[in-house]
PDB file of N, CA and C in Angstrom:
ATOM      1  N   UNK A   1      12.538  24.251 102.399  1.00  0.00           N
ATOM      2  CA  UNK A   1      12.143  23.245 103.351  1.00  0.00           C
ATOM      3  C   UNK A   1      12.601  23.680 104.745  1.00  0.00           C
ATOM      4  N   UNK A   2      11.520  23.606 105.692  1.00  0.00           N
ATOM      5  CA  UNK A   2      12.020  24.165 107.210  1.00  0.00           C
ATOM      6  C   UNK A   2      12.219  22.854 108.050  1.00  0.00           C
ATOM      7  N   UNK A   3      13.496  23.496 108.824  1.00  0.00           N
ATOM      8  CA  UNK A   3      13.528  22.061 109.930  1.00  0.00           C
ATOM      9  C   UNK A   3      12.922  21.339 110.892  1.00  0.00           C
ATOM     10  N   UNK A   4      12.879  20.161 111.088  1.00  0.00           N
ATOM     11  CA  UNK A   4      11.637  19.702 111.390  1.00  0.00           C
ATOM     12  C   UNK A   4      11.250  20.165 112.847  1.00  0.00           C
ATOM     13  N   UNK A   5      12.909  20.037 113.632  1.00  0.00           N
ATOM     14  CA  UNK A   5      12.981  20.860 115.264  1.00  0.00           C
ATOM     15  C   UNK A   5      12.486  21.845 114.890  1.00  0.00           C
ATOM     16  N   UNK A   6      12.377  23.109 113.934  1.00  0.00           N
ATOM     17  CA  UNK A   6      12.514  24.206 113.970  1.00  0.00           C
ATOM     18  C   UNK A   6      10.908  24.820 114.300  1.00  0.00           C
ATOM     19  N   UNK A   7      10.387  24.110 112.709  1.00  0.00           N
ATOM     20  CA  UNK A   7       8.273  23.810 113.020  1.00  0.00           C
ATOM     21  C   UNK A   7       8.066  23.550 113.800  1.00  0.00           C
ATOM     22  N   UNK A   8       8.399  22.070 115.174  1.00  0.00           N
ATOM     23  CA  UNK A   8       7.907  21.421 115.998  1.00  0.00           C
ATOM     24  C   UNK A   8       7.829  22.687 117.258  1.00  0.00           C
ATOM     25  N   UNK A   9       9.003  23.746 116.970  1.00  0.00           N
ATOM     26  CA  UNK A   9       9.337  23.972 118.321  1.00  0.00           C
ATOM     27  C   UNK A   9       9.901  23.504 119.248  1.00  0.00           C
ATOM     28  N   UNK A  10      10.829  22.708 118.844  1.00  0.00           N
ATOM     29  CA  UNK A  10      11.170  22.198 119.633  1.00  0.00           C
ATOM     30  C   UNK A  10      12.677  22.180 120.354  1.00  0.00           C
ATOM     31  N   UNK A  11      13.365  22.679 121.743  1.00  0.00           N
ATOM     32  CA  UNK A  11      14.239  23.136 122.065  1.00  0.00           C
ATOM     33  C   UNK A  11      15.426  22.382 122.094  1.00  0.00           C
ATOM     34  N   UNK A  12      15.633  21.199 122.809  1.00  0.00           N
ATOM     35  CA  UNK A  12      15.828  20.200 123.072  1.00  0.00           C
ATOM     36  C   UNK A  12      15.785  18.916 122.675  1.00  0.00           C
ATOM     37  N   UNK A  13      16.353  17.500 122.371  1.00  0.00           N
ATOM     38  CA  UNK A  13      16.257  16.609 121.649  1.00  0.00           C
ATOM     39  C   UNK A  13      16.711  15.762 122.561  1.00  0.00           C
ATOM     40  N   UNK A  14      15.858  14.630 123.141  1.00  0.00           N
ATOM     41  CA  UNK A  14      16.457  13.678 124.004  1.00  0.00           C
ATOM     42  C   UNK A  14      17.241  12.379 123.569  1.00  0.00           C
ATOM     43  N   UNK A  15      18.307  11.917 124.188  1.00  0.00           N
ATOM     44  CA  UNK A  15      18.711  10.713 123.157  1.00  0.00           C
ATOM     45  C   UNK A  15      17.683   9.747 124.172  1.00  0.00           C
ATOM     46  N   UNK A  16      17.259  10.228 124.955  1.00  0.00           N
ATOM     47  CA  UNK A  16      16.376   8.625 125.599  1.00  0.00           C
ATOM     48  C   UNK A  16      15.097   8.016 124.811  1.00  0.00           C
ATOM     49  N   UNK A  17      14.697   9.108 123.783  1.00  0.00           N
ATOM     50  CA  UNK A  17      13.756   9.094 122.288  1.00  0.00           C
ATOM     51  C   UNK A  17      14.680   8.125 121.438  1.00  0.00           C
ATOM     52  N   UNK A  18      14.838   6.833 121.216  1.00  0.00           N
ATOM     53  CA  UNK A  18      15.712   6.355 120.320  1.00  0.00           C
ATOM     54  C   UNK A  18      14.516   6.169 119.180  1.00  0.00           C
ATOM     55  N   UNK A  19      13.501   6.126 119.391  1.00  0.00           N
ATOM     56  CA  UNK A  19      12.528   6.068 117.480  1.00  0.00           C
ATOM     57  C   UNK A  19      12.436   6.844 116.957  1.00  0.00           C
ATOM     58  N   UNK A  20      12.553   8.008 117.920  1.00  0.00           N
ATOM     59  CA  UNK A  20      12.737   9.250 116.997  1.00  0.00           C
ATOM     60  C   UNK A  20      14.205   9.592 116.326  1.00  0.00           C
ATOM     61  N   UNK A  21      15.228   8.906 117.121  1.00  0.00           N
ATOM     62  CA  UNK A  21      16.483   9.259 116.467  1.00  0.00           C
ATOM     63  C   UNK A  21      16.789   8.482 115.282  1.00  0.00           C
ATOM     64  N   UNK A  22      16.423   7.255 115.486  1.00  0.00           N
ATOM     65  CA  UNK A  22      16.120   5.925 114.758  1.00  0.00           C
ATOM     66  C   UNK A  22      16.103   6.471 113.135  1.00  0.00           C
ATOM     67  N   UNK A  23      15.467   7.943 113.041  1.00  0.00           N
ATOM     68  CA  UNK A  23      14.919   8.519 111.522  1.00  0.00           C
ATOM     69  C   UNK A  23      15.899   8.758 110.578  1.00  0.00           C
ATOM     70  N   UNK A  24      16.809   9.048 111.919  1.00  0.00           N
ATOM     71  CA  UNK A  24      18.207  10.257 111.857  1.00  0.00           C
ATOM     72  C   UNK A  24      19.421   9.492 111.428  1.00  0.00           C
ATOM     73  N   UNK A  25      18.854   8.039 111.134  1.00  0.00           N
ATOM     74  CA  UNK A  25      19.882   7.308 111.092  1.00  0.00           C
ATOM     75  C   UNK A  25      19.513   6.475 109.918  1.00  0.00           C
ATOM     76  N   UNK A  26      21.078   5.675 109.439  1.00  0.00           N
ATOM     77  CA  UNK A  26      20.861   4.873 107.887  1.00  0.00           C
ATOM     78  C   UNK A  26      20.630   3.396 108.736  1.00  0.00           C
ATOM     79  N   UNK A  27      20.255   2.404 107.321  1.00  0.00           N
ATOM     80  CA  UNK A  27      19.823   1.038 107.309  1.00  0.00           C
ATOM     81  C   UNK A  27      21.583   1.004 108.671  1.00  0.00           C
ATOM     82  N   UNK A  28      22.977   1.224 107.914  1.00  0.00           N
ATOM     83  CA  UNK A  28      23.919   0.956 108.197  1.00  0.00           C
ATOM     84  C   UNK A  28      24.566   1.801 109.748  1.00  0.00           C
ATOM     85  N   UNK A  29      23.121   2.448 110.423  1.00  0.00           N
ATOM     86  CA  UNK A  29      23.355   2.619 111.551  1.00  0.00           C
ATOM     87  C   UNK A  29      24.451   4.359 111.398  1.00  0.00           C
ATOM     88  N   UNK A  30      24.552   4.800 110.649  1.00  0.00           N
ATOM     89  CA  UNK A  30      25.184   5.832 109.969  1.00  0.00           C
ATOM     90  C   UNK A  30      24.324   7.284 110.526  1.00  0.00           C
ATOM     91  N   UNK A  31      24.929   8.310 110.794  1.00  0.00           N
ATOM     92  CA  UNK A  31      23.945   9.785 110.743  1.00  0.00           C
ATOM     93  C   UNK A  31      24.116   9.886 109.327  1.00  0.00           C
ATOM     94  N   UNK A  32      22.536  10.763 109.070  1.00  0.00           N
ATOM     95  CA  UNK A  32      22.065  10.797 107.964  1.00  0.00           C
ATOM     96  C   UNK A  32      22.447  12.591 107.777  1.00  0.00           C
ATOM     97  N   UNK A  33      22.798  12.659 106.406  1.00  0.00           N
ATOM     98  CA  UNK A  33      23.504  14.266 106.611  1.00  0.00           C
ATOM     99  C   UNK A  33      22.226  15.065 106.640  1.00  0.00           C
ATOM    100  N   UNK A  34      22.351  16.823 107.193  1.00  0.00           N
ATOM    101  CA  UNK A  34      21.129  17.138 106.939  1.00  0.00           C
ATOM    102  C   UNK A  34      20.956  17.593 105.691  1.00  0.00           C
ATOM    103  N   UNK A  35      21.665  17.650 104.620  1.00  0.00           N
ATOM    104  CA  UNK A  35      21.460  18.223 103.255  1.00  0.00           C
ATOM    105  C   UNK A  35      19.622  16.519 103.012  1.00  0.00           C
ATOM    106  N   UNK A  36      20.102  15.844 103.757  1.00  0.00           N
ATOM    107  CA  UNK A  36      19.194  14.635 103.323  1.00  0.00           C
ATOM    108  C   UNK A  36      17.777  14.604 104.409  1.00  0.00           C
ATOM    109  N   UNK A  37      18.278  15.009 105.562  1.00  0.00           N
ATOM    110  CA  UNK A  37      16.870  15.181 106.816  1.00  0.00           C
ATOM    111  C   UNK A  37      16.367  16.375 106.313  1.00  0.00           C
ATOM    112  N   UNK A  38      16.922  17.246 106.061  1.00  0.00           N
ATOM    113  CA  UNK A  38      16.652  18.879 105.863  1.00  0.00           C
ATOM    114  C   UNK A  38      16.175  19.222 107.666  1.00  0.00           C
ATOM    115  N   UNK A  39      17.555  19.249 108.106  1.00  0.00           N
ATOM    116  CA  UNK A  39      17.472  19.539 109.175  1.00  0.00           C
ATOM    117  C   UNK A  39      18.552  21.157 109.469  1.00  0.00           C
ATOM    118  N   UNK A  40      18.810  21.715 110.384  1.00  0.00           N
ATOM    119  CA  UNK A  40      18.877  23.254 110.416  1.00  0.00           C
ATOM    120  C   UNK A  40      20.473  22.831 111.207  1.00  0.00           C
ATOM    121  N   UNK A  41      21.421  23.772 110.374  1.00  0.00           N
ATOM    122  CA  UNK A  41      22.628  22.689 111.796  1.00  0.00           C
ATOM    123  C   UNK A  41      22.885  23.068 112.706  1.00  0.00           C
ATOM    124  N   UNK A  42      22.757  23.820 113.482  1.00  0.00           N
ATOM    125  CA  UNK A  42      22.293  23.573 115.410  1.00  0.00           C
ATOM    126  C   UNK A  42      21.408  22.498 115.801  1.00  0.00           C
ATOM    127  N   UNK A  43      20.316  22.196 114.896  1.00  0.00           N
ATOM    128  CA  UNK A  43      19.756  20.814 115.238  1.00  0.00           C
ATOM    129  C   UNK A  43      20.326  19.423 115.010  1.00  0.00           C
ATOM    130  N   UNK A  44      21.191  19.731 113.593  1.00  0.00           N
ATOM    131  CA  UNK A  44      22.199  18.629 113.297  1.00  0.00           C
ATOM    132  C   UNK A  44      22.992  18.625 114.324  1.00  0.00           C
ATOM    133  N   UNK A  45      23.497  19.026 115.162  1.00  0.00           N
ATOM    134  CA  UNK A  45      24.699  18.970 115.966  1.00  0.00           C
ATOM    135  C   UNK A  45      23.584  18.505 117.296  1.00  0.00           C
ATOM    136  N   UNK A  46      23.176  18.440 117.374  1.00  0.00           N
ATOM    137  CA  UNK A  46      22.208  18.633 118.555  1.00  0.00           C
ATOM    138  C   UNK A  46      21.669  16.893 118.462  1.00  0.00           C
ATOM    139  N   UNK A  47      21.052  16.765 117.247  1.00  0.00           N
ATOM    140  CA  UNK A  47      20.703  15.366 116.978  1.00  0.00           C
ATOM    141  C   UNK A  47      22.113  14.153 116.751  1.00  0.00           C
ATOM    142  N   UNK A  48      23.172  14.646 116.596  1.00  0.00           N
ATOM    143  CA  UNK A  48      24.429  13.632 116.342  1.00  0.00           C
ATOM    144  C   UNK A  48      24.959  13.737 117.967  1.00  0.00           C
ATOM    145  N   UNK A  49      25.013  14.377 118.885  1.00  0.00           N
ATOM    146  CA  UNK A  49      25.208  14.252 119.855  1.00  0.00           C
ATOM    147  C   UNK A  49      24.492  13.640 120.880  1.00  0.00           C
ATOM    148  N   UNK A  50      22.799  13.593 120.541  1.00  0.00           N
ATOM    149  CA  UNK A  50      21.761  12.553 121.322  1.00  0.00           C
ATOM    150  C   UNK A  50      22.417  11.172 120.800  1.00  0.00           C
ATOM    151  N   UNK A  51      22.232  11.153 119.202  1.00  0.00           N
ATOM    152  CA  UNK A  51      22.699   9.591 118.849  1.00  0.00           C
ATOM    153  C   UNK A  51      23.557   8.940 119.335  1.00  0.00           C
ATOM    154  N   UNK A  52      24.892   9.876 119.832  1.00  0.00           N
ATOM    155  CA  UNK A  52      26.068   9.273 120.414  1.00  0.00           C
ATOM    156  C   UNK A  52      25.900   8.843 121.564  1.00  0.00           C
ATOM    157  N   UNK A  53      25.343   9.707 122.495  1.00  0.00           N
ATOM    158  CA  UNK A  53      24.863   9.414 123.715  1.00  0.00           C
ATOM    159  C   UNK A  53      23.971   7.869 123.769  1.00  0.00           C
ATOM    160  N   UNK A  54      23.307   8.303 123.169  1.00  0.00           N
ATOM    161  CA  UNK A  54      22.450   6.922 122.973  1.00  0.00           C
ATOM    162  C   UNK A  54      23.371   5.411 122.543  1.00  0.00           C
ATOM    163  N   UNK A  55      23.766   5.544 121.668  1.00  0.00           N
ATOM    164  CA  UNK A  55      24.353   4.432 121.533  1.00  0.00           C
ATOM    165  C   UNK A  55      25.578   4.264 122.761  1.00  0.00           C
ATOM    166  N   UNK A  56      25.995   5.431 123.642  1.00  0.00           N
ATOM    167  CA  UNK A  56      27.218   5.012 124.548  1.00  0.00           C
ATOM    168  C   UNK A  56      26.325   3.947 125.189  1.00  0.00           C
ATOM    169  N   UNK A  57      24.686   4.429 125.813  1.00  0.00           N
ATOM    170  CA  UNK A  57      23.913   4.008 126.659  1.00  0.00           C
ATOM    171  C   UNK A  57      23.186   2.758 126.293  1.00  0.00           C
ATOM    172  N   UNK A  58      23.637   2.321 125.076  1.00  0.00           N
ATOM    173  CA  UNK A  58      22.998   1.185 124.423  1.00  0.00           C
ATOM    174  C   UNK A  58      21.445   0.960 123.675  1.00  0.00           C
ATOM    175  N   UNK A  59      21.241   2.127 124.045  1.00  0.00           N
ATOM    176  CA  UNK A  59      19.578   2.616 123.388  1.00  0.00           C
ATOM    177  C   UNK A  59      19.752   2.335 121.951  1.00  0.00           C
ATOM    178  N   UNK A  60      20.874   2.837 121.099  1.00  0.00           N
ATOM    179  CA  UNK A  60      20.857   2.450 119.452  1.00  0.00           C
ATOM    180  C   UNK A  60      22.369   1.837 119.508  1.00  0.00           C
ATOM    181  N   UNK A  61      22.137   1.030 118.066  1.00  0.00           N
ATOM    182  CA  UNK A  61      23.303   0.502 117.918  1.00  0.00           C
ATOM    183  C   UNK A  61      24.646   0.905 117.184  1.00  0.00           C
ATOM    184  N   UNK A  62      25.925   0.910 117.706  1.00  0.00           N
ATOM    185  CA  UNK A  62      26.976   0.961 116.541  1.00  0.00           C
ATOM    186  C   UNK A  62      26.607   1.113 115.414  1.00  0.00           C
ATOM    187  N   UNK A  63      26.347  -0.736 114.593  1.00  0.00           N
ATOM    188  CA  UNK A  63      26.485  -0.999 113.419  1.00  0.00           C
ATOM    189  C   UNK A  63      25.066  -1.410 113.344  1.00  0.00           C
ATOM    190  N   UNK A  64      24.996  -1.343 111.968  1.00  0.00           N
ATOM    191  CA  UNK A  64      23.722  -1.660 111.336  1.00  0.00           C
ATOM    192  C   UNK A  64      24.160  -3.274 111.191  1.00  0.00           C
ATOM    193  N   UNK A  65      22.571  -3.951 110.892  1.00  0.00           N
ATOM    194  CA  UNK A  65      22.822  -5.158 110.817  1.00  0.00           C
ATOM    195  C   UNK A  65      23.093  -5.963 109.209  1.00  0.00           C
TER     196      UNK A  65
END
């Protein structure tokens, strides 16, 4: 299975995209590991650092509801 950044081409990952991060994340507001996204880990690190950002900025939340 190839990563999904990896197919897309894609360099960069914005946290100001919160539906797209939204994927990356559990019901419980949790990062989702990539053994489970099948994501590549430079992109894992890449995508847990938008999420954080995002939620500093209020775009996603802490906790799940």
């Amino acid at each position: 299975m190839q990563c999904f950044f990896c197919s897309q081409n894609l360099k960069t990952i914005d946290y100001k995209d919160a539906e797209n991060l939204k994927q990356f994340t559990s019901s419980q507001s949790k990062i989702i590991d990539p053994k489970w996204t099948g994501v590549c880990s430079k992109h894992q690190r890449m995508i847990s650092q938008a999420i954080k950002r995002a939620r500093f900025m209020g775009l996603l939340s802490y906790i799940g509801k």
